[in-house]
N, C-alpha and C. Protein backbone atom coordinates (compact mmCIF):
# COMPACT_ATOMS: atom_id res chain seq x y z
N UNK A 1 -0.42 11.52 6.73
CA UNK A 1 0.26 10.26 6.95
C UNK A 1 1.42 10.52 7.90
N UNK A 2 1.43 9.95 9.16
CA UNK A 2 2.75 9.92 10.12
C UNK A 2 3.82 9.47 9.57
N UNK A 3 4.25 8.07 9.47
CA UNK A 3 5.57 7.97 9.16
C UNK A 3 4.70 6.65 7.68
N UNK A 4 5.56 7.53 6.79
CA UNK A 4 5.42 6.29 5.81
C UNK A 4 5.43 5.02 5.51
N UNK A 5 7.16 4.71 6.23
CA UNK A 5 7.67 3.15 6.15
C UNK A 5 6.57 2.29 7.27
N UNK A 6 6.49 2.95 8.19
CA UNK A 6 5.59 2.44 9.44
C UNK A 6 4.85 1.75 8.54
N UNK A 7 3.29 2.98 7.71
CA UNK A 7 2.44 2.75 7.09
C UNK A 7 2.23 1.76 6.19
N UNK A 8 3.74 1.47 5.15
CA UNK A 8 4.11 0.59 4.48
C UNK A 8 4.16 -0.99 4.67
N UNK A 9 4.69 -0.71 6.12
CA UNK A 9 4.79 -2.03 6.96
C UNK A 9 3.49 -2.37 7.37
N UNK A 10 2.72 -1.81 8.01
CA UNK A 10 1.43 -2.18 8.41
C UNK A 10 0.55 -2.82 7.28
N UNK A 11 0.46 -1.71 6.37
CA UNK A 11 -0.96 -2.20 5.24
C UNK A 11 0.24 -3.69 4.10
N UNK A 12 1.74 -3.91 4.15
CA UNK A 12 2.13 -5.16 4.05
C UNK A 12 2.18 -6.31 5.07
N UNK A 13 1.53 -5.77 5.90
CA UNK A 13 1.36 -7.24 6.68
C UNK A 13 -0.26 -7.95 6.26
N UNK A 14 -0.99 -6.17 6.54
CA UNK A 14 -2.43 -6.64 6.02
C UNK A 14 -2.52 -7.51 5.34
N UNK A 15 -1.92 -6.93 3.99
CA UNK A 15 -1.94 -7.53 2.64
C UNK A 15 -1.74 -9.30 2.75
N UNK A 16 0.03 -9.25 3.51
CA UNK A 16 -0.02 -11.02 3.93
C UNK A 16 -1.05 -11.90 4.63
N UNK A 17 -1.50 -11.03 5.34
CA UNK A 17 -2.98 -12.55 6.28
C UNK A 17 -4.20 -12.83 5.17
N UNK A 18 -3.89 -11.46 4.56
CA UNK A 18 -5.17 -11.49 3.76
C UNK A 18 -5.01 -12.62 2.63
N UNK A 19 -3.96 -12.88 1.81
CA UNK A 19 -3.90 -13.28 1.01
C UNK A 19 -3.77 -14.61 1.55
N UNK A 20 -2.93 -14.81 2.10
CA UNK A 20 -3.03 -16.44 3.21
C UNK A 20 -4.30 -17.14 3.39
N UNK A 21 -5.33 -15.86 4.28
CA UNK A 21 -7.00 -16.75 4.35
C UNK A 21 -7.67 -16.58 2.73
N UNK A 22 -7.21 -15.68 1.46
CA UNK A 22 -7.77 -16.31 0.32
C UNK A 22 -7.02 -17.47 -0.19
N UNK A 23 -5.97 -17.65 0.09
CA UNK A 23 -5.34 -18.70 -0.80
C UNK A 23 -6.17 -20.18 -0.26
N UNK A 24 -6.36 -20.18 1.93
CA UNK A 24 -6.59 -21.20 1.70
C UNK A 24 -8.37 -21.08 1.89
N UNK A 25 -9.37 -20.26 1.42
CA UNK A 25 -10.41 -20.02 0.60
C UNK A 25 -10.89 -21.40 -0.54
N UNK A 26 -9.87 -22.44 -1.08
CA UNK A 26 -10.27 -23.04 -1.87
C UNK A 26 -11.09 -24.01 -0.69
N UNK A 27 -10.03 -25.00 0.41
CA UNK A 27 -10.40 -25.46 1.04
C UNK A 27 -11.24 -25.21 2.21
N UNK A 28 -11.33 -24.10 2.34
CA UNK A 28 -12.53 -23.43 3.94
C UNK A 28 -13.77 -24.04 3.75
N UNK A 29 -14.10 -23.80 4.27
CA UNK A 29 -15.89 -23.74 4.10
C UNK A 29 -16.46 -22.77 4.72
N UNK A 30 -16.22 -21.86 4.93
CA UNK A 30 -16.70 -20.43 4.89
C UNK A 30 -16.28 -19.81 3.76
N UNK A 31 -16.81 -19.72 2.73
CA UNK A 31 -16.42 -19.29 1.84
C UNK A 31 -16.39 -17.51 1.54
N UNK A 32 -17.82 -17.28 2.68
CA UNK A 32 -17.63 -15.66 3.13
C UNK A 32 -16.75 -14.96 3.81
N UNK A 33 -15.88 -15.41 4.31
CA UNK A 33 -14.48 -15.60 5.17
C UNK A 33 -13.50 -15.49 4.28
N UNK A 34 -13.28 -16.58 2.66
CA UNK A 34 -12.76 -15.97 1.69
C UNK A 34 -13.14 -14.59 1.13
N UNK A 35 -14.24 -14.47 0.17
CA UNK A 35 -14.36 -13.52 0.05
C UNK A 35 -14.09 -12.42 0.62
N UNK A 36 -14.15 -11.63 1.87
CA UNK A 36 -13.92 -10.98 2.64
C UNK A 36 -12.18 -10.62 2.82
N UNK A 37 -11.73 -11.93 3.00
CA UNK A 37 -10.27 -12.27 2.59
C UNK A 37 -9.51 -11.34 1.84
N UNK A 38 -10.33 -11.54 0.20
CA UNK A 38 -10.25 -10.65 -0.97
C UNK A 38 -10.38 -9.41 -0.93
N UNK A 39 -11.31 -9.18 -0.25
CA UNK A 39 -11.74 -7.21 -0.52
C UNK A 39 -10.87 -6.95 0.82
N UNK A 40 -10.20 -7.56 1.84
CA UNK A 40 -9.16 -6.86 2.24
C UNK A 40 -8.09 -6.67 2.02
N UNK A 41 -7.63 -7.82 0.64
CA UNK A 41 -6.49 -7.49 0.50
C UNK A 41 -6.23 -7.09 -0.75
N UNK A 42 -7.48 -6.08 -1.28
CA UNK A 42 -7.71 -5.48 -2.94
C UNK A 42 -7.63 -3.80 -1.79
N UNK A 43 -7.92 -4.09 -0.27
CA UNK A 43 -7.86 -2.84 -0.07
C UNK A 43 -6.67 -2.63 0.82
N UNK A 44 -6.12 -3.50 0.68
CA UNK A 44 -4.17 -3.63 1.42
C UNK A 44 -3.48 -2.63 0.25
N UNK A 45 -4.26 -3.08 -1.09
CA UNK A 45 -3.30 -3.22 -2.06
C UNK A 45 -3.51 -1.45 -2.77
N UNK A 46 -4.29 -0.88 -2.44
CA UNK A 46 -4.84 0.53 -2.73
C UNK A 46 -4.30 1.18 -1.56
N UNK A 47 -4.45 0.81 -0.11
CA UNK A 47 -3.83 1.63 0.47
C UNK A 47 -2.45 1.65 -0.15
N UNK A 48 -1.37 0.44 0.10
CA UNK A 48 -0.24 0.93 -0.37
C UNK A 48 0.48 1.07 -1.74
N UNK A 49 -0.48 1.43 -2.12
CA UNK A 49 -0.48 2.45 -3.60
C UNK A 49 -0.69 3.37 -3.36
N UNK A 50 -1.23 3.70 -2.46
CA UNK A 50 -1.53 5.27 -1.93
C UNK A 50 -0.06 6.06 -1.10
N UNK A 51 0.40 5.18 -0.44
CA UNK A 51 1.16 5.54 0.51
C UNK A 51 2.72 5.38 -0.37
N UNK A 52 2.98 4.57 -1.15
CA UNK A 52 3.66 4.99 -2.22
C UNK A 52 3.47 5.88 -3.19
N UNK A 53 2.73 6.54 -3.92
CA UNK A 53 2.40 7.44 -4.24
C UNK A 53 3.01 8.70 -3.73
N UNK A 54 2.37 8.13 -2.11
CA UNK A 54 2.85 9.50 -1.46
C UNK A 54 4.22 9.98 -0.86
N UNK A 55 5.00 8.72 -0.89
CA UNK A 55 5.99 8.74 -0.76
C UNK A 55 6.62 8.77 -1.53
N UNK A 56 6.88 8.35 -2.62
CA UNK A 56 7.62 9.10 -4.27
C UNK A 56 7.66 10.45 -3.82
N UNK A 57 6.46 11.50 -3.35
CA UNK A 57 6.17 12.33 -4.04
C UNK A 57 7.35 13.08 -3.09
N UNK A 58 7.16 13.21 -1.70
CA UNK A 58 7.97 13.07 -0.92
C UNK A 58 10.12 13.28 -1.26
N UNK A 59 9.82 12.20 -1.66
CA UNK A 59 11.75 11.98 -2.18
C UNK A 59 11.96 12.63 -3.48
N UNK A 60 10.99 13.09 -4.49
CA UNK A 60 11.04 13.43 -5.48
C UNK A 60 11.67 15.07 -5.08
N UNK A 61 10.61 15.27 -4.31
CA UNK A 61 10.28 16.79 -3.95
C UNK A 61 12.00 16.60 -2.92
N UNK A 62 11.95 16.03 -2.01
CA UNK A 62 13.59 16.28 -1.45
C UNK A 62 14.95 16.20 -1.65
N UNK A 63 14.57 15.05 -3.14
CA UNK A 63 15.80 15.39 -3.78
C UNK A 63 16.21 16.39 -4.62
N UNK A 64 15.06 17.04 -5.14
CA UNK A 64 15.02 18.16 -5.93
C UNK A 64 15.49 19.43 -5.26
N UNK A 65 14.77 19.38 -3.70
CA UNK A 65 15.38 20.67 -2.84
C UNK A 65 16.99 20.54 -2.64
N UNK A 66 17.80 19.31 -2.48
CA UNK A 66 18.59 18.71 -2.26
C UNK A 66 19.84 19.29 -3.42
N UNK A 67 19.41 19.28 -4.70
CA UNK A 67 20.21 19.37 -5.21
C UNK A 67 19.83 20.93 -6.00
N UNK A 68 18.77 21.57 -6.05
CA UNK A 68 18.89 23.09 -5.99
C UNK A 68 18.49 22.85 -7.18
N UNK A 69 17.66 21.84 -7.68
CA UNK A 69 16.95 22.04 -8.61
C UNK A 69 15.25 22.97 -8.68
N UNK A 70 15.15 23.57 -9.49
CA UNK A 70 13.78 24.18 -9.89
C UNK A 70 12.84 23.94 -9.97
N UNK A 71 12.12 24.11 -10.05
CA UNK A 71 10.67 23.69 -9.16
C UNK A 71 10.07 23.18 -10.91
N UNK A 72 9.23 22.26 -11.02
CA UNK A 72 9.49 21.64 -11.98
C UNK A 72 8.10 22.53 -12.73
N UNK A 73 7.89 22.68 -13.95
CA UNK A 73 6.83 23.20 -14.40
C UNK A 73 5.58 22.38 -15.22
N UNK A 74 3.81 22.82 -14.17
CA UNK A 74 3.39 22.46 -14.19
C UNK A 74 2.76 22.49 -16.11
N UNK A 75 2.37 21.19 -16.44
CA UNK A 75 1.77 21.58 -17.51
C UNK A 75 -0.26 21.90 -17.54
């Protein structure tokens, strides 16, 4: 992953069009256009779960170097 926040920003914009063409999905008449709608923005919503994830892991790990804490033990 290049820059996180970038990443963050991108797959939250996804997320917004997507949810916009399901919301207005009631009224369309392409209703495959909704649908579609949906599974992009079920996969907006996994990417940035992913990219949070990975970014926790990130600040976790730098604040820990940061403050000269020990490397944490795995169970």
């Amino acid at each position: 992953m290049s820059d996180p926040i970038t990443s963050l920003r991108d797959h939250t914009g996804v997320l917004s069009v997507a949810l916009a063409q399901w919301a207005d999905g009631d009224v369309a008449q392409d209703k495959a256009a909704a649908r579609r709608a949906a599974s992009a923005a079920v996969d907006a919503i996994d990417a940035l779960l992913r990219d949070l994830y990975l970014l926790r892991g990130r600040l976790v790990q730098e604040s820990r170097q940061a403050n000269g804490a020990p490397r944490p033990r795995v169970a």
